[in-house]
N, C-alpha and C. Protein backbone atom coordinates (compact mmCIF):
# COMPACT_ATOMS: atom_id res chain seq x y z
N UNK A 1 -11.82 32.38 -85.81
CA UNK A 1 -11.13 31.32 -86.52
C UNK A 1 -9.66 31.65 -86.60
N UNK A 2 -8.60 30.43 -86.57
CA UNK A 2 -7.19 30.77 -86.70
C UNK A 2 -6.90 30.82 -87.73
N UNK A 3 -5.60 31.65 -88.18
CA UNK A 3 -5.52 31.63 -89.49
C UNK A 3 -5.08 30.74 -90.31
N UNK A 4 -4.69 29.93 -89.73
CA UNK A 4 -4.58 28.50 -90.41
C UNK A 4 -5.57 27.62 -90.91
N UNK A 5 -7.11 28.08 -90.39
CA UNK A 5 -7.69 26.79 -90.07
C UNK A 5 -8.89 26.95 -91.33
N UNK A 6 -8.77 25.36 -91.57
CA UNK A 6 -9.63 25.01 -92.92
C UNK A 6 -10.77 23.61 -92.74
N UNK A 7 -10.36 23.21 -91.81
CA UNK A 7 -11.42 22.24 -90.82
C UNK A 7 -10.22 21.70 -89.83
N UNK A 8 -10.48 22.22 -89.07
CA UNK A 8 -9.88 21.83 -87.55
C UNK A 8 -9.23 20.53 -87.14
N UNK A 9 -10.46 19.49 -87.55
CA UNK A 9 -9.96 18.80 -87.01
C UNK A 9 -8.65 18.11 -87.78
N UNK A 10 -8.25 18.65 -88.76
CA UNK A 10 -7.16 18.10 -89.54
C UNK A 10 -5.93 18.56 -89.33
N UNK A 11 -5.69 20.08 -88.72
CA UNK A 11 -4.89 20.54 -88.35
C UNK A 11 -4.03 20.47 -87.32
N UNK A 12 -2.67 20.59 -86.85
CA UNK A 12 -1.60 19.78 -86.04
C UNK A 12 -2.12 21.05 -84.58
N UNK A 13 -2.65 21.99 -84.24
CA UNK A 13 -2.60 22.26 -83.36
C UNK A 13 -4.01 22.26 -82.77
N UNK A 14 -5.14 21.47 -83.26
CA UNK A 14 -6.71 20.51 -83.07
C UNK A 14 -5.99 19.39 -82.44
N UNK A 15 -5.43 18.87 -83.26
CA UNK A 15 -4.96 17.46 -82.70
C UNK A 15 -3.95 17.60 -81.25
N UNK A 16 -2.90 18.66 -81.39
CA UNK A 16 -2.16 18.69 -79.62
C UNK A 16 -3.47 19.29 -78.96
N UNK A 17 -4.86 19.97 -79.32
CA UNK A 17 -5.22 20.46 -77.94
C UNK A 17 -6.06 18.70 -77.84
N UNK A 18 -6.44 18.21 -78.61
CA UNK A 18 -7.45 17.05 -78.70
C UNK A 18 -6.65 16.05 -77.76
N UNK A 19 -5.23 16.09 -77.94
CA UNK A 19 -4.18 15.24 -77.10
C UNK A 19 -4.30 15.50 -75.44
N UNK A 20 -3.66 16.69 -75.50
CA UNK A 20 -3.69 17.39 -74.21
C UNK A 20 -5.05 17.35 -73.26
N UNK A 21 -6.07 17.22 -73.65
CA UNK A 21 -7.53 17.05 -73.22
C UNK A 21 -7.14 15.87 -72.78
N UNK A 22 -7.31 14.93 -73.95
CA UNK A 22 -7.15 13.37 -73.23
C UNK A 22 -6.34 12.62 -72.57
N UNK A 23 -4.80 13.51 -72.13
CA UNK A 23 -4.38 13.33 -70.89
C UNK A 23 -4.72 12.97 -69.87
N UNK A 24 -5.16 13.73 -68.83
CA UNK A 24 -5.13 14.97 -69.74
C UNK A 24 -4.25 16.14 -68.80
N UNK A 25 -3.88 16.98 -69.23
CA UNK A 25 -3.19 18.22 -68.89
C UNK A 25 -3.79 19.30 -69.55
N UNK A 26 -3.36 20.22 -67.92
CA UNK A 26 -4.36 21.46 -68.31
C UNK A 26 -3.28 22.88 -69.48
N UNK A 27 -3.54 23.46 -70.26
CA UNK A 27 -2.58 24.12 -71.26
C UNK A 27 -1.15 24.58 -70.72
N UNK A 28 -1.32 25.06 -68.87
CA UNK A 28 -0.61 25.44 -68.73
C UNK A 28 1.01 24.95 -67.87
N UNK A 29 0.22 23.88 -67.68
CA UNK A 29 1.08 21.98 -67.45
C UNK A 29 1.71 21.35 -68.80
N UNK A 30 1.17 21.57 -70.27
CA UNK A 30 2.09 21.16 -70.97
C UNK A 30 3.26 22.39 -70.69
N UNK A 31 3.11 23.62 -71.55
CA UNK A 31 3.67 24.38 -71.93
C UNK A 31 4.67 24.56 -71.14
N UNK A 32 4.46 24.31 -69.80
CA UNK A 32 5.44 24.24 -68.46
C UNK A 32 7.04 22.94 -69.14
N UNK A 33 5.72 21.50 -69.33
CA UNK A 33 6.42 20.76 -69.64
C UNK A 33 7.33 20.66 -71.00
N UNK A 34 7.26 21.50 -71.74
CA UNK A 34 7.62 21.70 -73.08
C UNK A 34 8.78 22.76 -73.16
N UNK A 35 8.69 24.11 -71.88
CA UNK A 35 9.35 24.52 -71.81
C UNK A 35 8.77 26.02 -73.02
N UNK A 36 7.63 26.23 -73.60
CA UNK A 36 7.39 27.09 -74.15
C UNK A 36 5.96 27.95 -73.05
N UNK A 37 6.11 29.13 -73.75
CA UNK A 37 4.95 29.76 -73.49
C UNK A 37 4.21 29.64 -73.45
N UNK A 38 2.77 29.55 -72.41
CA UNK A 38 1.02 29.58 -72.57
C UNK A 38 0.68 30.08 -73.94
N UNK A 39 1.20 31.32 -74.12
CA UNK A 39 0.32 31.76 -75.16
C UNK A 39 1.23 31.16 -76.64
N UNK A 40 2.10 30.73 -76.40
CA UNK A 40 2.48 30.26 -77.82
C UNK A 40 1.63 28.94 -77.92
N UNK A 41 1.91 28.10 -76.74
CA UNK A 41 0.99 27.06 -76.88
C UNK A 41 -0.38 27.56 -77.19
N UNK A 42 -1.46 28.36 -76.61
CA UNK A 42 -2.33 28.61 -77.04
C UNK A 42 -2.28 28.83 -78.69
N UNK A 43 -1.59 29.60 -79.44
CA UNK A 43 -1.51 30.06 -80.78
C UNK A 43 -1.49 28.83 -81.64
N UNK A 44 -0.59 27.84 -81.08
CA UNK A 44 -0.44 26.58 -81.77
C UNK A 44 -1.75 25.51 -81.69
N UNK A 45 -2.24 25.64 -80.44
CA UNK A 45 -4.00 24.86 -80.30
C UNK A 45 -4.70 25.21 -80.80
N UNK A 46 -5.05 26.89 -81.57
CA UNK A 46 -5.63 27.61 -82.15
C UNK A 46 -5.81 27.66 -83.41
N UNK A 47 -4.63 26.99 -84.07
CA UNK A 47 -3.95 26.75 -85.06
C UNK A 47 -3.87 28.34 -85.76
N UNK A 48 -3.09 29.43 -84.99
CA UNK A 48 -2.79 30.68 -85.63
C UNK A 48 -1.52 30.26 -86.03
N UNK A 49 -0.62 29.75 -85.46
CA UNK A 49 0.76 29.28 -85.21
C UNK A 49 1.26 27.88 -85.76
N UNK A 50 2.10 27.17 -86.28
CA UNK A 50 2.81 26.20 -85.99
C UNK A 50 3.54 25.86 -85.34
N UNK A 51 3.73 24.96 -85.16
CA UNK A 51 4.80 24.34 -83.70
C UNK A 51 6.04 24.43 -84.48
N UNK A 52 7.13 24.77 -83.80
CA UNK A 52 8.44 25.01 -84.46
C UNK A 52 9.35 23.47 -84.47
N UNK A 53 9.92 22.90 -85.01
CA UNK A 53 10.81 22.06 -84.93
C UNK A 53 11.36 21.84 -83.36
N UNK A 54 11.76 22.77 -82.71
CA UNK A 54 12.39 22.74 -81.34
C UNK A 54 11.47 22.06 -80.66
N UNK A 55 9.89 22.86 -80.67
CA UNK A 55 8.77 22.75 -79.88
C UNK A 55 8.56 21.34 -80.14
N UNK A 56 8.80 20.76 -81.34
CA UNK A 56 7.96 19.05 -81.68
C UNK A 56 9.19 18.25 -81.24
N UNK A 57 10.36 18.66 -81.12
CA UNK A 57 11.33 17.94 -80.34
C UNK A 57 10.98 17.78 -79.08
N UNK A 58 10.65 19.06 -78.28
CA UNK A 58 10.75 18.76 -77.02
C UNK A 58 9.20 17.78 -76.68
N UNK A 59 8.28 17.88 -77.51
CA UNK A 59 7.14 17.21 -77.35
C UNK A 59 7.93 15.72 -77.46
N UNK A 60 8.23 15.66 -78.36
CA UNK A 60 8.56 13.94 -78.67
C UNK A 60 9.60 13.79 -77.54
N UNK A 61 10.36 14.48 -76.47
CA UNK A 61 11.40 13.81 -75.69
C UNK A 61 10.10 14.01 -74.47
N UNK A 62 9.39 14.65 -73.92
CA UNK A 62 8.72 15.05 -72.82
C UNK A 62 7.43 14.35 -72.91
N UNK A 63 6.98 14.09 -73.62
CA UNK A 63 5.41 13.26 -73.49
C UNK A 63 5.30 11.91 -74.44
N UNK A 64 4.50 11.35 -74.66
CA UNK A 64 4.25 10.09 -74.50
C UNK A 64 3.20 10.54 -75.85
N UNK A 65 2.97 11.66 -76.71
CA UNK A 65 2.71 12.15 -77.95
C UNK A 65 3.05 11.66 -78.98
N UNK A 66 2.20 10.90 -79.80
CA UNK A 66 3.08 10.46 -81.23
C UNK A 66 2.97 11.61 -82.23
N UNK A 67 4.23 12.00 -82.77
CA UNK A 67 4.41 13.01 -82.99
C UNK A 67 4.10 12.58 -84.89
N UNK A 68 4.22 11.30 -85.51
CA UNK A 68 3.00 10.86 -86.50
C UNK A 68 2.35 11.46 -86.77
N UNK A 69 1.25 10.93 -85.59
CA UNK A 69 -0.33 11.27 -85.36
C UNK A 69 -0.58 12.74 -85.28
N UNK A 70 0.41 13.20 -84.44
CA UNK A 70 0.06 14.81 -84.66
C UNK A 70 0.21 15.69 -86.16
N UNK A 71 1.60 15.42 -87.13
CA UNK A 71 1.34 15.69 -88.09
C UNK A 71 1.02 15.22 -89.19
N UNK A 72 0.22 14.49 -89.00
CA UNK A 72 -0.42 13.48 -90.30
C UNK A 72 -1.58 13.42 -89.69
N UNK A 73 -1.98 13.07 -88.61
CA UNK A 73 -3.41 12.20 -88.13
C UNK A 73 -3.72 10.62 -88.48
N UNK A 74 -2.33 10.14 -88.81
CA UNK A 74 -2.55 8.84 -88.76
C UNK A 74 -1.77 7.95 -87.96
N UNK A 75 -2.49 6.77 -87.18
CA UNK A 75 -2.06 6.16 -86.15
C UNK A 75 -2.77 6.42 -85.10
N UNK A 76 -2.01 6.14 -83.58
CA UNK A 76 -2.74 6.77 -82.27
C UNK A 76 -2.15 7.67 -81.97
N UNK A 77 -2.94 8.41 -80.96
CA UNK A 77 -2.13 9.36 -80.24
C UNK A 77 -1.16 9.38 -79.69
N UNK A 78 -1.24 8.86 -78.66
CA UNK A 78 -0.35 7.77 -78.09
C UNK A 78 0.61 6.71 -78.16
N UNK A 79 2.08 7.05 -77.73
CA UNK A 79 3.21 6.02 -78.83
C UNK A 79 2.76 4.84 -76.83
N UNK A 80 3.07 3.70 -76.96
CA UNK A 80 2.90 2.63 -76.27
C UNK A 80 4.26 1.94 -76.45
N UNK A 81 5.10 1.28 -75.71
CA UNK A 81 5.65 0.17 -75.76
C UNK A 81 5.88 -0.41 -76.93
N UNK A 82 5.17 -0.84 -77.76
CA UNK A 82 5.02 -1.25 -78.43
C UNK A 82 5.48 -1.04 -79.99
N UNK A 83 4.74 0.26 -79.63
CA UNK A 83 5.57 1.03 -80.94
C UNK A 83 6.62 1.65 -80.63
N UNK A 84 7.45 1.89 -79.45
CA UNK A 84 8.69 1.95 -79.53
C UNK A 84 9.70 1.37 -79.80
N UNK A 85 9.14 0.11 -79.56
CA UNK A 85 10.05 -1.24 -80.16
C UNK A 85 9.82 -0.95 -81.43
N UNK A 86 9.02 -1.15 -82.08
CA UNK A 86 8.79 -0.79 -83.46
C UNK A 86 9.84 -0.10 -84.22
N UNK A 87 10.18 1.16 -83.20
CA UNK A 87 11.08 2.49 -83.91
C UNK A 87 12.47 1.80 -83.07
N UNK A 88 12.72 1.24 -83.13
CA UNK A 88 14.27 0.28 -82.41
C UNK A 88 14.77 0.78 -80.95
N UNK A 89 13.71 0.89 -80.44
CA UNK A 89 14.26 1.09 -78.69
C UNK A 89 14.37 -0.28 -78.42
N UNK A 90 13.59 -1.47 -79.19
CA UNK A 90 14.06 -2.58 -78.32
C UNK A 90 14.70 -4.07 -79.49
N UNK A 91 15.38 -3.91 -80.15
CA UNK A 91 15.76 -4.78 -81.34
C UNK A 91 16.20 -6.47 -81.02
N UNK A 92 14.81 -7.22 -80.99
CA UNK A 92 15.13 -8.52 -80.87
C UNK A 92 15.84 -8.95 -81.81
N UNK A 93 16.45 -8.77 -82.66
CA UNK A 93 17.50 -9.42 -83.64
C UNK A 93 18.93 -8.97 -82.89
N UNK A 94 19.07 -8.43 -82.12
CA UNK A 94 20.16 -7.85 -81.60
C UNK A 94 20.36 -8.61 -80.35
N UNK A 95 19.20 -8.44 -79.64
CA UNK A 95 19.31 -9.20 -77.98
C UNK A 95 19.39 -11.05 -78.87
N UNK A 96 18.67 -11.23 -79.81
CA UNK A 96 19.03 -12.77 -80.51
C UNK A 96 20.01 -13.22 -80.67
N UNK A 97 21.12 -12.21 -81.02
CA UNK A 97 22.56 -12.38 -81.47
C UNK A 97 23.23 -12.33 -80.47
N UNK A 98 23.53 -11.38 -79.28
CA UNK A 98 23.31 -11.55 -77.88
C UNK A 98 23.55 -13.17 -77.20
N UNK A 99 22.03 -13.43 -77.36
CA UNK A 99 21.60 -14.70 -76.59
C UNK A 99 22.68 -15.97 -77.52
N UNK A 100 22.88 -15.81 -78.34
CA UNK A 100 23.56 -16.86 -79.49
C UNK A 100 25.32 -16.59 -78.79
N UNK A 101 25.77 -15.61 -78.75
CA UNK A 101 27.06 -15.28 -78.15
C UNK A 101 27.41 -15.76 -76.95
N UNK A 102 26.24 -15.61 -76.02
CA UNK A 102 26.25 -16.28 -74.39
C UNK A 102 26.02 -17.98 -74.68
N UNK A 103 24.95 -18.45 -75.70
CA UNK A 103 25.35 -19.59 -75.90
C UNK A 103 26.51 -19.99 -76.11
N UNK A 104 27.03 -19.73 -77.13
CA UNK A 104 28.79 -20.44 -77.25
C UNK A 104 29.30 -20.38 -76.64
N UNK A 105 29.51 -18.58 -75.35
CA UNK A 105 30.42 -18.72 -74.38
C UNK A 105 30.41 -20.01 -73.22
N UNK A 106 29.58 -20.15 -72.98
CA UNK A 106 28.48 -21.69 -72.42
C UNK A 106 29.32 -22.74 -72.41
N UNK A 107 29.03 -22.80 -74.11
CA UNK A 107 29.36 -24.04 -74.46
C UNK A 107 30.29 -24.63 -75.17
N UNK A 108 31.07 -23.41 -75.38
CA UNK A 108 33.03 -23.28 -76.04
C UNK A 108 33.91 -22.27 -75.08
N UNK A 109 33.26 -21.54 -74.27
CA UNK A 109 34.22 -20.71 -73.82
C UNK A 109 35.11 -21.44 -72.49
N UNK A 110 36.36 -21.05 -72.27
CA UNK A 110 36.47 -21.26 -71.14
C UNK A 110 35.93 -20.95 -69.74
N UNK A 111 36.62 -21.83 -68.39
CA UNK A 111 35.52 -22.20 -67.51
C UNK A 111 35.74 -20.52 -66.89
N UNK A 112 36.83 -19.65 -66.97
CA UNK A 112 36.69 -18.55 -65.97
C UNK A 112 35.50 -17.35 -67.40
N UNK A 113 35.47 -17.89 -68.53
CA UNK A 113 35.17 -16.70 -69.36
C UNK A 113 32.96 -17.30 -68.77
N UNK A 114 32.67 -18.49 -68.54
CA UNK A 114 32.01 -18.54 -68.10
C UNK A 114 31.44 -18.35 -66.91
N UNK A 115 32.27 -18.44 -66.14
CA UNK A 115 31.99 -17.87 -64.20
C UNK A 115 31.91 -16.31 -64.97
N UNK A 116 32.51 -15.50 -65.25
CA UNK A 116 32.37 -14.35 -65.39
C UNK A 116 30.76 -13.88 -66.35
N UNK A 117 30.74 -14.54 -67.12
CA UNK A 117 29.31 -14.24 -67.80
C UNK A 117 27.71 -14.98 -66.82
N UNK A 118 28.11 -15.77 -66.15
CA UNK A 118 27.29 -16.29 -65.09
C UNK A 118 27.32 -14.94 -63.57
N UNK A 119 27.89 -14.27 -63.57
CA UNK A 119 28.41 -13.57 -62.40
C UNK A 119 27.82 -12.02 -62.65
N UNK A 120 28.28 -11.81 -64.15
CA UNK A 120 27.48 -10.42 -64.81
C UNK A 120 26.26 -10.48 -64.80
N UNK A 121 25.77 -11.99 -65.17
CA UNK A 121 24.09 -11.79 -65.33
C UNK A 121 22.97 -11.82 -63.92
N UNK A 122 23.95 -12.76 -63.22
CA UNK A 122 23.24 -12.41 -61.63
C UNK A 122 23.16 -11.32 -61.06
N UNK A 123 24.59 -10.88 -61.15
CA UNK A 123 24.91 -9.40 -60.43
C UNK A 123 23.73 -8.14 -61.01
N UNK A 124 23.60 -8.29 -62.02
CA UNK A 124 22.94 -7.72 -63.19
C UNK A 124 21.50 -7.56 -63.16
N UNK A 125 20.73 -8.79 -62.53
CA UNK A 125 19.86 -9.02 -62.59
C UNK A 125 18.92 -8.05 -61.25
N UNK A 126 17.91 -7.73 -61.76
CA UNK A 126 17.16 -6.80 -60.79
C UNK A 126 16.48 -7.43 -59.77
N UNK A 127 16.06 -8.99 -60.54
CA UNK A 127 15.17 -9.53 -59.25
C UNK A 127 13.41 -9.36 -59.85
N UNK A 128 12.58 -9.92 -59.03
CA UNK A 128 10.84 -9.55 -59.50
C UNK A 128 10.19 -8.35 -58.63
């Protein structure tokens, strides 16, 4: 038993190996990806160890880990689309205000301030 551990499955380094399984990636493919040690990672799945601040940074920039769920156990594992918008990667009140600005330019701006905002958004545009 680790010395942390008081029922497993509640603990933050149950839940990264429970993650890492359902990847899934094998221990020594995160730790690669994280940039820490096998065996620290091991210590932390074991729950002898805690994950250091650095270590839950680089988790939250390198995997697709909700880092929540890992220290709480509530939510999914897994951050989605969805909930990134959530946490303001994608702020429709912003692209709204946006879309309201290109309206007026439209429909008050002058004709070159419009060729130019017609010209950015084509140029701009990726295509399907």
């Amino acid at each position: 038993m680790g010395i942390l551990e008081k029922g497993s499955d509640g603990l933050i380094g149950s839940r990264l190996r429970s993650w890492r399984k359902n990847v899934p990636l094998k221990s020594f493919q995160l730790a690669q990806k994280i940039n820490i040690t096998p065996s620290s990672l091991s210590d932390i799945e074991l729950n002898k160890s805690l994950p250091s601040a650095d270590t839950l940074a680089k988790l939250t920039k390198s995997t697709s880990l909700n880092i929540k769920w890992l220290l709480t156990g509530y939510g999914k594992m897994d951050l989605d689309i969805s909930e990134e918008e959530e946490e303001g990667e994608f702020d429709f009140d912003e692209w709204g205000e946006m879309c309201k600005s290109m309206k007026r330019i439209v429909k008050h701006g002058d004709d070159k301030k419009v060729e130019m905002l017609k010209g950015f958004i084509i140029g701009a545009d990726p295509g399907e």
